[in-house]
Protein backbone atom coordinates (compact mmCIF):
# COMPACT_ATOMS: atom_id res chain seq x y z
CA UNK A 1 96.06 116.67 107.74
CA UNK A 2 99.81 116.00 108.32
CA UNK A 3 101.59 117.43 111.15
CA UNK A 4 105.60 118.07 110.60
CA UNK A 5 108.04 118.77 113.28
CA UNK A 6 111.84 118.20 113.91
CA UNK A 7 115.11 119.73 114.63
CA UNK A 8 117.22 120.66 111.32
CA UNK A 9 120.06 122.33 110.69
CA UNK A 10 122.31 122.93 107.16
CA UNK A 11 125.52 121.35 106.23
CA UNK A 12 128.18 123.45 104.87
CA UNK A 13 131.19 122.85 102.74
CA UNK A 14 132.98 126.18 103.35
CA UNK A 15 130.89 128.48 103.13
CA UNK A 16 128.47 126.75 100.70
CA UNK A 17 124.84 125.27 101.80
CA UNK A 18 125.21 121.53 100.53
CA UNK A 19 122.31 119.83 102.28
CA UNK A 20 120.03 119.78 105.81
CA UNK A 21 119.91 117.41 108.62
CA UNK A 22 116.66 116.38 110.15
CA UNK A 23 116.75 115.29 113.47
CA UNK A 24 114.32 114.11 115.83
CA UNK A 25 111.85 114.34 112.72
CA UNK A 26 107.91 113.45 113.49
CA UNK A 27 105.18 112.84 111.04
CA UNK A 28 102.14 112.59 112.54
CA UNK A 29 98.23 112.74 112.36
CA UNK A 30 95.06 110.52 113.32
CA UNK A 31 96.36 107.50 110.30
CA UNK A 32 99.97 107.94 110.87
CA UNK A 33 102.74 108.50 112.91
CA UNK A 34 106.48 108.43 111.66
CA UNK A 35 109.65 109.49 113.68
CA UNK A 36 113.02 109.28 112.71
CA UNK A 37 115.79 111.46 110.99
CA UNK A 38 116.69 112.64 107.65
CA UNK A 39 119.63 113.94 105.73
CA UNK A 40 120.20 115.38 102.42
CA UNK A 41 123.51 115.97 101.46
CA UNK A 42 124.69 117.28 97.67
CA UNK A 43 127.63 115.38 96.74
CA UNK A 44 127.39 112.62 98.91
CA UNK A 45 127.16 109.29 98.30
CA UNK A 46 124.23 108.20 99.07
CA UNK A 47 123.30 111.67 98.85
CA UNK A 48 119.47 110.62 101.18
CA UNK A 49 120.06 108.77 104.37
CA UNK A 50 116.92 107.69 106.15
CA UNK A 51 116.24 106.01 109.17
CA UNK A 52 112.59 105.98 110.24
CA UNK A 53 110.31 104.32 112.79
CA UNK A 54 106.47 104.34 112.87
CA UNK A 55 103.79 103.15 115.06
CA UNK A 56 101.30 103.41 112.74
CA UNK A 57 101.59 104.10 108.87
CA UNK A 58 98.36 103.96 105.96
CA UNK A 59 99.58 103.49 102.62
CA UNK A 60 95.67 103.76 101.25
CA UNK A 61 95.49 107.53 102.97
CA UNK A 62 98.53 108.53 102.08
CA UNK A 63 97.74 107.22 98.21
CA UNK A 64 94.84 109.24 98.57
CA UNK A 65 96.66 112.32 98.87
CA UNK A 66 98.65 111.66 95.70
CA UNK A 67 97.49 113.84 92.31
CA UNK A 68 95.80 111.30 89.83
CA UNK A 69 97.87 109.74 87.25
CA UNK A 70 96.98 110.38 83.87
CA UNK A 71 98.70 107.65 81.94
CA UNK A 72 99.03 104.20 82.14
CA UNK A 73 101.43 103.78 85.16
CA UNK A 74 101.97 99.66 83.88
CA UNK A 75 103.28 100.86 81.09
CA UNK A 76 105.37 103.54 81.59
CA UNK A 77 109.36 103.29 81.48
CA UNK A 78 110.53 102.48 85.08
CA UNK A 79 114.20 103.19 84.79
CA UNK A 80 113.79 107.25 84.93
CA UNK A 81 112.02 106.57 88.13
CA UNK A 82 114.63 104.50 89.33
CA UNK A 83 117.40 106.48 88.28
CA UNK A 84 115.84 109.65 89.87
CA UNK A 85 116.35 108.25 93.59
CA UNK A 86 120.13 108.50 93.04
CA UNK A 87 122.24 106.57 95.41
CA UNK A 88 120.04 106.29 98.81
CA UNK A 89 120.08 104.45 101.94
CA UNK A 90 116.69 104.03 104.05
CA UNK A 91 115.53 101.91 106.83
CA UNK A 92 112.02 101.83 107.97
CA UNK A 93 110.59 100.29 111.06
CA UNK A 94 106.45 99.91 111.43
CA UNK A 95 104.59 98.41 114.07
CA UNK A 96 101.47 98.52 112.67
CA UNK A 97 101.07 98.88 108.46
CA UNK A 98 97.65 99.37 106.25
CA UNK A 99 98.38 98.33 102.88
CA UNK A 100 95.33 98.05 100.39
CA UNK A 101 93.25 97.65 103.90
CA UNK A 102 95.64 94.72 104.72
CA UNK A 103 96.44 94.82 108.34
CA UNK A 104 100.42 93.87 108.34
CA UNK A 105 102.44 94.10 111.70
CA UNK A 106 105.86 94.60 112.49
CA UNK A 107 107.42 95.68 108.55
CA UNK A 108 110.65 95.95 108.35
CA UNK A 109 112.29 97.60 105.12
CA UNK A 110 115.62 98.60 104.48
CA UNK A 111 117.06 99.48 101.25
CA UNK A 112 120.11 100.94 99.36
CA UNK A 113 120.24 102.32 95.49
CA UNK A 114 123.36 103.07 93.70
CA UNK A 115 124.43 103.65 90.11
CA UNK A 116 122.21 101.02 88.09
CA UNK A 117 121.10 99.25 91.49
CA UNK A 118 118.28 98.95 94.01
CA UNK A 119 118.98 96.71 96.73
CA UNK A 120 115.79 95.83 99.09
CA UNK A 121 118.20 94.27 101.33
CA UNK A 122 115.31 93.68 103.52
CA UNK A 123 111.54 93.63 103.53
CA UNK A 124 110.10 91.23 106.31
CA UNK A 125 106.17 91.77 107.80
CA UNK A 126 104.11 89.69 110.02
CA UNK A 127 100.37 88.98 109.61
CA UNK A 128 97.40 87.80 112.00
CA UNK A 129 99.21 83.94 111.36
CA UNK A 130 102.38 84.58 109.99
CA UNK A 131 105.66 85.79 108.66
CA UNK A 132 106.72 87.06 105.39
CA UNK A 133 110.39 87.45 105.02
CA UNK A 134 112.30 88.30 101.83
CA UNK A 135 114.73 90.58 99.62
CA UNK A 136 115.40 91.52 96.11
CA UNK A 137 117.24 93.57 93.74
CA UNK A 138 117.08 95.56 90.91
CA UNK A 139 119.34 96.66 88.18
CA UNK A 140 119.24 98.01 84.78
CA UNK A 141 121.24 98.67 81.92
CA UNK A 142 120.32 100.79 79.07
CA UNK A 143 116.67 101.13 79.12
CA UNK A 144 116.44 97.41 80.76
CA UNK A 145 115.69 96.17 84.45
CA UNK A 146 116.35 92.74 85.78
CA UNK A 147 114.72 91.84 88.41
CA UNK A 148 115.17 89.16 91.25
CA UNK A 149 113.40 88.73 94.83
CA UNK A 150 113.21 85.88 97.46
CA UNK A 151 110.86 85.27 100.13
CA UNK A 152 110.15 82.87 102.53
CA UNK A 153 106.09 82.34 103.77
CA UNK A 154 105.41 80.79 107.59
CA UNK A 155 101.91 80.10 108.08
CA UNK A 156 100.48 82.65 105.65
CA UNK A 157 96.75 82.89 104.64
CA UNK A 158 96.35 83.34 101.05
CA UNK A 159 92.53 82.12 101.52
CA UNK A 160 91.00 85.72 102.80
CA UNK A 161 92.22 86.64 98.71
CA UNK A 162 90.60 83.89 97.29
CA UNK A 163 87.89 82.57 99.09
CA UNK A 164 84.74 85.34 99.63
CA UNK A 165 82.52 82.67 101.48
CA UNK A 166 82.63 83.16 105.83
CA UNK A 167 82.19 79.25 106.04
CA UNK A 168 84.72 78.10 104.89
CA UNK A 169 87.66 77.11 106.64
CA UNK A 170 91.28 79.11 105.70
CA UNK A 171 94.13 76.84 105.72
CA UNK A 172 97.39 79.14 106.31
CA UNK A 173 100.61 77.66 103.93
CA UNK A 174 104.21 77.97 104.55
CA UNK A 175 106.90 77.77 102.10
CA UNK A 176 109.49 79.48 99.59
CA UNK A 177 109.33 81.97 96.23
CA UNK A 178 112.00 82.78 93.81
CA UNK A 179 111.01 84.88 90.85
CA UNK A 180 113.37 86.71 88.43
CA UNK A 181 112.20 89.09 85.37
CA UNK A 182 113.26 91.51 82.75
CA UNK A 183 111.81 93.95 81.31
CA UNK A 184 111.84 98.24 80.37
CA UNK A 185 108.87 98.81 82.44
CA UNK A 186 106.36 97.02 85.61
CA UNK A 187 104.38 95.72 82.45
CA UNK A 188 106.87 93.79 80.54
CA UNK A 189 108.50 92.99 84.00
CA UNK A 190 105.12 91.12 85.37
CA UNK A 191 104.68 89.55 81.67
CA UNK A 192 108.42 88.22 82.15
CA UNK A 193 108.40 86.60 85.58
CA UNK A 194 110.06 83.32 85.59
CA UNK A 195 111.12 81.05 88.79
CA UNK A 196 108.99 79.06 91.26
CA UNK A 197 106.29 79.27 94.34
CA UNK A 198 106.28 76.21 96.50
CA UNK A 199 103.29 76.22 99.32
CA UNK A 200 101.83 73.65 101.06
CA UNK A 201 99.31 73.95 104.11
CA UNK A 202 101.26 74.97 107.54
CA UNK A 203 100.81 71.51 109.51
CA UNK A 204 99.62 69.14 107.31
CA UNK A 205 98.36 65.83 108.51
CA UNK A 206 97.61 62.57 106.47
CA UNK A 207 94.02 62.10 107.85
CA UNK A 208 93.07 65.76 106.77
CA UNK A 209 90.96 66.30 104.13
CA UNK A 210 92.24 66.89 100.89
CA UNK A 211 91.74 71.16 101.24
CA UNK A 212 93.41 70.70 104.51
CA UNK A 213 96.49 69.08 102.67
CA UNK A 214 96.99 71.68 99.70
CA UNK A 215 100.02 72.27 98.26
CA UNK A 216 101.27 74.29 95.41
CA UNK A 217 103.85 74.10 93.21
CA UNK A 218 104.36 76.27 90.48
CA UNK A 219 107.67 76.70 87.78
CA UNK A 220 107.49 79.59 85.34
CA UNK A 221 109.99 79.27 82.26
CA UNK A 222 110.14 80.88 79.22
């Protein structure tokens, strides 16, 4: 069960209700905890301003909660989704994150949308080893997205997704990613991806053994 509480009050434009204020704003049960304020404004651009903190946040609860979809999500135009937000602006601060039972710490996201844009002008998290740090953008024309992100990997361990077996050793890799795609929905925009992922092992020394020393390289074209 989710708890809301917070201190709002309307905006007027003469004597017309055009939007609330949230203030001191506080989300909160035994999975999560969110604080922060909110405003929704008619008229205004960006017409949602968020700024939110959170100690603790479960995306896999709160998915839970969601009504079941009954079509193939994949497949399914993304630019009315998109073009619902309207221009936005929203930061969002979490100490500790559950993503797909992924513990991530420290998540930092902040994003603005516009006519034909989404700009993630920031989405940075840190693991047990690591740091993820990156951005990306969005924009469409027509019925079309283009899509572009960049992120930068410090001692991240991609083993715990690959490897099932407890004995053997994880070897965290650092590196760089630069992927761009186009497409009129997630589908065609995962089929589409072009760019490259360069990795190689965090601290990699010549008398290591070979799985000690990976590296990965990886170009897509089409």
């Amino acid at each position: 069960t989710l708890k809301f509480s917070g201190s709002s009050s309307l905006v007027l434009d003469s004597d017309r209700i055009v939007g609330v204020e949230i203030e001191n704003l506080n989300i909160d049960s035994i999975e999560q905890a969110v604080t922060g304020k909110l405003s929704l404004v008619a008229g205004r651009s960006p017409w949602v301003i968020a700024a939110l903190e959170s100690d603790r946040l479960n995306i896999d609860s709160l998915m839970a909660l969601l009504p079941q979809s009954t079509g193939a999500s994949a497949s399914a135009p993304l630019l009315p989704t998109l073009q619902r937000l309207g221009a936005a602006k929203a930061s969002l601060s979490i100490k500790s994150l559950s993503l797909y039972e992924l513990p991530l710490a420290d998540v930092q996201l902040a994003f603005v949308t516009g006519p034909n844009v989404l700009d993630l002008s920031q989405l940075d998290f840190r693991t047990d080893n690591g740091t993820v740090n990156s951005q990306g953008e969005i924009t469409w024309k027509n019925d079309r997205a283009t899509l572009a992100l960049n992120a930068a990997l410090s001692n991240i361990d991609l083993d715990q997704f690959l490897i099932a077996s407890e004995d053997i050793e994880h070897i965290t890799v650092s590196g760089s990613a630069k992927l761009n795609s186009a497409g009129r929905n997630m589908e065609e925009l995962a089929a589409n991806l072009t760019g490259f992922i360069d990795l190689q092992a965090a601290n990699p020394a010549q008398g290591n053994a070979p799985e000690a020393r990976r590296k990965l390289t990886l170009t897509a074209t089409r």
